[in-house]
N, C-alpha and C. Protein backbone atom coordinates (compact mmCIF):
# COMPACT_ATOMS: atom_id res chain seq x y z
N UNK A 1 -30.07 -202.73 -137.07
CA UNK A 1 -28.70 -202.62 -136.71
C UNK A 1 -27.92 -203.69 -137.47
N UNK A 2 -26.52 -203.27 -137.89
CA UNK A 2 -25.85 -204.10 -138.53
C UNK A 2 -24.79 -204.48 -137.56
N UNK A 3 -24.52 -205.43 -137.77
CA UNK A 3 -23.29 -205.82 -136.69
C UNK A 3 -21.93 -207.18 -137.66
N UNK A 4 -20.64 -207.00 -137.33
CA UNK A 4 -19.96 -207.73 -138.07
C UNK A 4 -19.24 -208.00 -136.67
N UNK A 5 -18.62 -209.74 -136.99
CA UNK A 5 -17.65 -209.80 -136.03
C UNK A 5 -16.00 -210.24 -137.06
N UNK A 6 -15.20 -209.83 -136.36
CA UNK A 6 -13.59 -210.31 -136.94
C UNK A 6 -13.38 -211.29 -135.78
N UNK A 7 -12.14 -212.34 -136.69
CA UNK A 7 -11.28 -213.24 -135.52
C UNK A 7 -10.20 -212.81 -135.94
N UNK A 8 -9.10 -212.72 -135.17
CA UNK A 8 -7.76 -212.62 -135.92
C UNK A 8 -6.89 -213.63 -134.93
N UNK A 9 -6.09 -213.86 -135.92
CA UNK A 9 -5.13 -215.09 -135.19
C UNK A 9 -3.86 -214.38 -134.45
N UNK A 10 -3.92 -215.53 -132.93
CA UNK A 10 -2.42 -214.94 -132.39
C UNK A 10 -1.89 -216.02 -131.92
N UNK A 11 -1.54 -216.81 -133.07
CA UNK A 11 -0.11 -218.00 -133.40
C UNK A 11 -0.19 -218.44 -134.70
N UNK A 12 0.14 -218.70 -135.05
CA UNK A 12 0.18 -219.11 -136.54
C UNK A 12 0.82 -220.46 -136.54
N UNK A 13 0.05 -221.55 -137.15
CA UNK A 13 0.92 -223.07 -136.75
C UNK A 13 1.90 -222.97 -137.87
N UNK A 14 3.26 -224.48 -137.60
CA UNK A 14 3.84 -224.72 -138.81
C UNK A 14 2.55 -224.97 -139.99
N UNK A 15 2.20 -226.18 -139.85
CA UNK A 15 1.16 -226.75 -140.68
C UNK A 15 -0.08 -226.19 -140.83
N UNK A 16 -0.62 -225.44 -141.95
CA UNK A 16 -1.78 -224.93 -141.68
C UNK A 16 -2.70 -225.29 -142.59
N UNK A 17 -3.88 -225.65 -141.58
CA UNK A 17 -5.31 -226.86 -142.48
C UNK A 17 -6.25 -225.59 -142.45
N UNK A 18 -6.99 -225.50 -143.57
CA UNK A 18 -7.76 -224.37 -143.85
C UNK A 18 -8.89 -225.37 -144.11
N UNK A 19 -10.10 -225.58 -143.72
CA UNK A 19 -11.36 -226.08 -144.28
C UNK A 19 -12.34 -225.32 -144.63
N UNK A 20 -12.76 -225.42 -145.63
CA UNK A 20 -13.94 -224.33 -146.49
C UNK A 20 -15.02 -224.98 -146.21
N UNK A 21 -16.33 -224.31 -145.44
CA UNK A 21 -17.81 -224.91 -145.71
C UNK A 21 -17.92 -224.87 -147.12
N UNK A 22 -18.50 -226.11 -147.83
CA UNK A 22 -18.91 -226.08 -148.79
C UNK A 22 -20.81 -226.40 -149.02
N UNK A 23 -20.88 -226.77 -147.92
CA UNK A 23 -22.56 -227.31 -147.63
C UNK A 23 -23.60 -226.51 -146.72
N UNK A 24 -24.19 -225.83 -147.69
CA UNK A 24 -25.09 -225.01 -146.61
C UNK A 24 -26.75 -225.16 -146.31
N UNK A 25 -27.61 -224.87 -145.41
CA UNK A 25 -28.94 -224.95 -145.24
C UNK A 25 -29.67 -224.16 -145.58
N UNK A 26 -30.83 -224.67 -146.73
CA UNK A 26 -31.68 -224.32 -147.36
C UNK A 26 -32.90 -225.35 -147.29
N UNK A 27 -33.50 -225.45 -146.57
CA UNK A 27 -34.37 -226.39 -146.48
C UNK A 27 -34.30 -227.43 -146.46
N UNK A 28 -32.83 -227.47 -146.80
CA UNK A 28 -32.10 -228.67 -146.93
C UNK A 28 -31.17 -228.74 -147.80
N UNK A 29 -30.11 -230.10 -147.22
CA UNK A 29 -28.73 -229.34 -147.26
C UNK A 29 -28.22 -229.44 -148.71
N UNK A 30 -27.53 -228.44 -149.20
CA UNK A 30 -27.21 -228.27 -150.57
C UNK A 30 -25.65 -227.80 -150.57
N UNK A 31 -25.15 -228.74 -151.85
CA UNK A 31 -23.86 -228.30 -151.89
C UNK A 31 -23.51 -226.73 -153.11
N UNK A 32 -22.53 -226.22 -151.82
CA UNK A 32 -22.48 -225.02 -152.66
C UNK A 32 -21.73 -225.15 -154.38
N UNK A 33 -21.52 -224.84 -155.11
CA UNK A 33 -20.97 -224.91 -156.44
C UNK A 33 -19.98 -223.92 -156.87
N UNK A 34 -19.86 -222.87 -156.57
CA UNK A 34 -19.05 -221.86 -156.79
C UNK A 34 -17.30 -222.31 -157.19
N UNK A 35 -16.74 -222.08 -157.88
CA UNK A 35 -15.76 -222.26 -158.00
C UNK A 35 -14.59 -221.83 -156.71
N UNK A 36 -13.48 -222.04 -156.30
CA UNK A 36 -12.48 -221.90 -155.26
C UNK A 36 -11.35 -221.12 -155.70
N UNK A 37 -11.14 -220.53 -155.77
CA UNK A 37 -9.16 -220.44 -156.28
C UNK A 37 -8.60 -220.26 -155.43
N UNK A 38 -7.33 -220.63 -155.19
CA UNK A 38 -5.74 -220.44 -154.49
C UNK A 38 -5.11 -220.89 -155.13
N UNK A 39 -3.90 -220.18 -154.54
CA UNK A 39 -2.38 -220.43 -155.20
C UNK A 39 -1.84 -221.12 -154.82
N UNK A 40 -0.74 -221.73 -155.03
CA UNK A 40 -0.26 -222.59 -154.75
C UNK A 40 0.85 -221.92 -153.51
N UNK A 41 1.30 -220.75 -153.15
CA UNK A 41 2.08 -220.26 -152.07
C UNK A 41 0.59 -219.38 -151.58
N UNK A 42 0.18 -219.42 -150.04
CA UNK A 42 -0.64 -218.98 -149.34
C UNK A 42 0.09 -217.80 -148.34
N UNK A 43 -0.57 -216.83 -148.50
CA UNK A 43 0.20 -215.53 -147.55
C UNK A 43 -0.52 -215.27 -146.39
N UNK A 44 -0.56 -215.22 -145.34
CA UNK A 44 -1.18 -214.82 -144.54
C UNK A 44 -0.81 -213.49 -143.97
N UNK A 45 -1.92 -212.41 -144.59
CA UNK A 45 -1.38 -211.21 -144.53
C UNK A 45 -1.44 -210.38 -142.74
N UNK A 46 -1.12 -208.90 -143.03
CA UNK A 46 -0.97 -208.59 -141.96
C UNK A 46 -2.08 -208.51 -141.09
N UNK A 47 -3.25 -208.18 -142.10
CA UNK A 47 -4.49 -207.81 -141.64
C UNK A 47 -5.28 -208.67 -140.69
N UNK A 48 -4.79 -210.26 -140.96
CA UNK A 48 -5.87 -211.30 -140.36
C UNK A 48 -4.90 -211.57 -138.49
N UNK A 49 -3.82 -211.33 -138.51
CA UNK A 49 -3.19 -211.44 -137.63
C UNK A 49 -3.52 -210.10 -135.98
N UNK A 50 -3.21 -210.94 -134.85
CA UNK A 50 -3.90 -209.97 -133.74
C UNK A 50 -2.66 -209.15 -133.27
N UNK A 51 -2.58 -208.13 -132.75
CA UNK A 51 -1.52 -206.94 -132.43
C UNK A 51 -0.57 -207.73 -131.94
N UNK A 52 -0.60 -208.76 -131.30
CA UNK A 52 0.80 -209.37 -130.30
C UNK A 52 1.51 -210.05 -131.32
N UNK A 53 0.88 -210.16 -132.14
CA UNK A 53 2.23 -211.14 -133.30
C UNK A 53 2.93 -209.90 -133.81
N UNK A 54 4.50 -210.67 -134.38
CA UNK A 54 4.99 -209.67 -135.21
C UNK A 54 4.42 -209.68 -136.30
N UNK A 55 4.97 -208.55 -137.08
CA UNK A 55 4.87 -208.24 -138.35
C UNK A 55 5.01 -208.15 -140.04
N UNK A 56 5.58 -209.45 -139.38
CA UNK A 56 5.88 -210.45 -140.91
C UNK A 56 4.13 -211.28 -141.06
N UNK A 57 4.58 -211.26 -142.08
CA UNK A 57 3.30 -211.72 -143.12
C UNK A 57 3.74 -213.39 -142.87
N UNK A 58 3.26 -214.46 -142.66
CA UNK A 58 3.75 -215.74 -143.22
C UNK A 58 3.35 -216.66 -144.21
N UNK A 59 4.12 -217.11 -145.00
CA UNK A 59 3.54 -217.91 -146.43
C UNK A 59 3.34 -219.25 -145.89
N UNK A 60 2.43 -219.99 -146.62
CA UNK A 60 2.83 -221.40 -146.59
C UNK A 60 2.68 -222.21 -147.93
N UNK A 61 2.94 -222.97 -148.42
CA UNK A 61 3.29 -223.74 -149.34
C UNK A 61 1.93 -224.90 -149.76
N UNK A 62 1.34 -224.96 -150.68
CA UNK A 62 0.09 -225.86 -150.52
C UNK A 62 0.67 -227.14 -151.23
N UNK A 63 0.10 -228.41 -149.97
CA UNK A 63 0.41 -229.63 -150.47
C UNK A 63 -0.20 -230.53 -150.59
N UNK A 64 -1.37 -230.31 -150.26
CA UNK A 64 -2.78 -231.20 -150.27
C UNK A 64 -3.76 -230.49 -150.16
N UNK A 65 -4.69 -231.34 -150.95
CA UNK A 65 -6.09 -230.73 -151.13
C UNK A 65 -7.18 -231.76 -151.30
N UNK A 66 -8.10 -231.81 -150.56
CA UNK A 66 -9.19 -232.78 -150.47
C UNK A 66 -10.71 -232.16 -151.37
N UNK A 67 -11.18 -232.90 -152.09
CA UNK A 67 -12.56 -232.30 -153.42
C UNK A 67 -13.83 -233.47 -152.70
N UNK A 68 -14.70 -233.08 -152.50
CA UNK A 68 -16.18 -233.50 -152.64
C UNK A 68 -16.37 -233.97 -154.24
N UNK A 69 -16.45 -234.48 -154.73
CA UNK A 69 -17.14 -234.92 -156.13
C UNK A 69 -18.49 -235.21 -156.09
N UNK A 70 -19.20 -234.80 -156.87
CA UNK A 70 -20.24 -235.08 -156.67
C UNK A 70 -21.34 -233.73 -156.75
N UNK A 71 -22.48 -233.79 -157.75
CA UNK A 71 -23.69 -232.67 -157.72
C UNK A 71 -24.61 -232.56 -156.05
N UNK A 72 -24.25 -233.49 -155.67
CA UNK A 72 -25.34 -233.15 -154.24
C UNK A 72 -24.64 -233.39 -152.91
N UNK A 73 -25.23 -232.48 -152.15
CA UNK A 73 -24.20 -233.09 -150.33
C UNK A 73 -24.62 -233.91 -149.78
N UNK A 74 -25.84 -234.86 -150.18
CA UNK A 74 -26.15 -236.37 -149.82
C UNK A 74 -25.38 -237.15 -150.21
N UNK A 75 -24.57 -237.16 -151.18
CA UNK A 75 -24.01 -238.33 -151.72
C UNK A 75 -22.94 -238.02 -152.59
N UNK A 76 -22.00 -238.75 -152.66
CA UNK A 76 -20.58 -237.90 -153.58
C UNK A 76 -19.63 -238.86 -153.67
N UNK A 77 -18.30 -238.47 -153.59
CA UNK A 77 -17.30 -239.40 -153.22
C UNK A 77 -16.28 -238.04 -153.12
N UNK A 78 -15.06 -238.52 -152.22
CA UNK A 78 -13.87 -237.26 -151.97
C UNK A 78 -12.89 -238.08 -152.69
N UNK A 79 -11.95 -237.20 -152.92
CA UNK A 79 -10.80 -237.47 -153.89
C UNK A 79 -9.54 -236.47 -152.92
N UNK A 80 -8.43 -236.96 -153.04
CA UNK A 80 -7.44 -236.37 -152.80
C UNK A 80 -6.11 -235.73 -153.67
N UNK A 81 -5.60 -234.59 -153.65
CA UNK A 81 -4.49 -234.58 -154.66
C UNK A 81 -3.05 -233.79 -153.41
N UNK A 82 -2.12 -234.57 -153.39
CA UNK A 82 -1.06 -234.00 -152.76
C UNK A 82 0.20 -234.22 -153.34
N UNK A 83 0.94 -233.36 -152.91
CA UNK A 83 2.44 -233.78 -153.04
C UNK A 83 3.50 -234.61 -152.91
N UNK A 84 3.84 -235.37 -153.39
CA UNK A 84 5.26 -236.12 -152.62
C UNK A 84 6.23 -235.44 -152.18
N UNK A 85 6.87 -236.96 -151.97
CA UNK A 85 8.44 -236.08 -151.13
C UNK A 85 9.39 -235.59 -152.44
N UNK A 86 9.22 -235.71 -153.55
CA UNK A 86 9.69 -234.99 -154.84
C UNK A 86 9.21 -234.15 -155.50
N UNK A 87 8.02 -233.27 -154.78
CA UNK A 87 7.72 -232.32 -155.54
C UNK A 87 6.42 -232.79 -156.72
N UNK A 88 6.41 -233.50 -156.77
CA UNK A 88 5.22 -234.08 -157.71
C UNK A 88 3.92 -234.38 -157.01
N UNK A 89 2.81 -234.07 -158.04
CA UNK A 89 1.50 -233.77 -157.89
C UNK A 89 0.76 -235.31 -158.01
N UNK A 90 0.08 -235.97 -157.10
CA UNK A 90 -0.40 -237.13 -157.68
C UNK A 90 -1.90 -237.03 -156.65
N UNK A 91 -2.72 -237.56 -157.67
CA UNK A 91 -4.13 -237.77 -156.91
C UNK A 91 -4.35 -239.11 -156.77
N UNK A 92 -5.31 -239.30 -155.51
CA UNK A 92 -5.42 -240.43 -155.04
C UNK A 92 -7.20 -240.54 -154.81
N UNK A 93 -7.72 -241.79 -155.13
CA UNK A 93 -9.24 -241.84 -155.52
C UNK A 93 -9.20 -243.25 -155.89
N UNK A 94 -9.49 -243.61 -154.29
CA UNK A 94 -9.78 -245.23 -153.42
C UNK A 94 -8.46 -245.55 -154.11
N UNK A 95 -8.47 -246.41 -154.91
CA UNK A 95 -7.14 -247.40 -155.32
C UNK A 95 -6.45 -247.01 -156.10
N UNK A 96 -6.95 -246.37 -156.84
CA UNK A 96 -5.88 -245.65 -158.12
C UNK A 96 -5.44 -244.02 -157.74
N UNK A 97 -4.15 -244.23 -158.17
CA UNK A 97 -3.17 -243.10 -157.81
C UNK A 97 -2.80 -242.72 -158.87
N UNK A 98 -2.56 -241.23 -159.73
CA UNK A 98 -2.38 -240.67 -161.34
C UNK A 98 -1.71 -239.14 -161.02
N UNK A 99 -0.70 -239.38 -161.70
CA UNK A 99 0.36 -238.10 -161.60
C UNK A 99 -0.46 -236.83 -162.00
N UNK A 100 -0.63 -235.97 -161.50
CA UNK A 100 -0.84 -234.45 -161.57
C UNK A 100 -0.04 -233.25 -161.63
N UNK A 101 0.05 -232.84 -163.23
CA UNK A 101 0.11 -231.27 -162.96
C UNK A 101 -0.40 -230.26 -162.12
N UNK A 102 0.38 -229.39 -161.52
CA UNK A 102 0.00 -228.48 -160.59
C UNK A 102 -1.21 -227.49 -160.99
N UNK A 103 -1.02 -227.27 -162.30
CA UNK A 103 -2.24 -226.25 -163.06
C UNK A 103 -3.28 -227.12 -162.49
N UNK A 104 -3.35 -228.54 -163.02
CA UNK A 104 -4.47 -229.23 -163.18
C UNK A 104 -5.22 -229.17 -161.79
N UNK A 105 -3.83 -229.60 -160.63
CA UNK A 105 -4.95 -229.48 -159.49
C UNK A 105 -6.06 -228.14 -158.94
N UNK A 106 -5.09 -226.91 -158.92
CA UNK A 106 -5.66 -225.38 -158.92
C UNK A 106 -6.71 -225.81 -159.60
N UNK A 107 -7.17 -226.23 -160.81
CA UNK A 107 -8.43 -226.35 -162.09
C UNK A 107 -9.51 -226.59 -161.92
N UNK A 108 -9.10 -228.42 -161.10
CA UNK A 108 -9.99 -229.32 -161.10
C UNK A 108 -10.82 -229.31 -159.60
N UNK A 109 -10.04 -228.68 -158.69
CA UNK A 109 -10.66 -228.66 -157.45
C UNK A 109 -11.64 -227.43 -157.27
């Protein structure tokens, strides 16, 4: 027998934090590698939403993004890249802070 389950959401926050497993069990724990993509405007379509919401789709705007660095899930370091209050892209990694193109972040994460 096959069996699938769905969740669908019924609220949708202002702020919305999406976290991706990236570390899974295989005898032990291994980081996945696969590449990620998103856009930089996020839609949340009609489909994932539960009957009591309306029927607008809602976007949200991406302004941060947190990266694992690192070949293994024992050991790594995280890096951050977000937005300011001007619209500009800057990553942050412990003490040093370095302006980012938007391509670059989509790229590098």
């Amino acid at each position: 027998m096959r069996a699938t389950h769905k969740q669908l959401i019924s609220k949708l926050p202002n702020v919305l934090c999406i976290h991706l497993k990236r570390f899974i069990w295989v005898d032990h724990l291994v980081k996945m590698k696969d590449f990620v993509s998103f856009a930089p405007l996020i839609t949340i379509g009609r489909e994932w939403l539960a009957s009591n919401m309306d029927s607008k789709c809602k976007q949200y705007r991406l302004f941060s993004v947190v990266e694992h660095v690192g070949e293994f899930a024992h050991r790594g370091h995280y890096v951050c890249y977000a937005m300011d209050s001007n619209d500009e892209w800057k990553k942050f990694d412990d003490m040093k802070v370095a302006s980012r193109e938007l391509e670059t972040v989509l790229d590098e994460t």
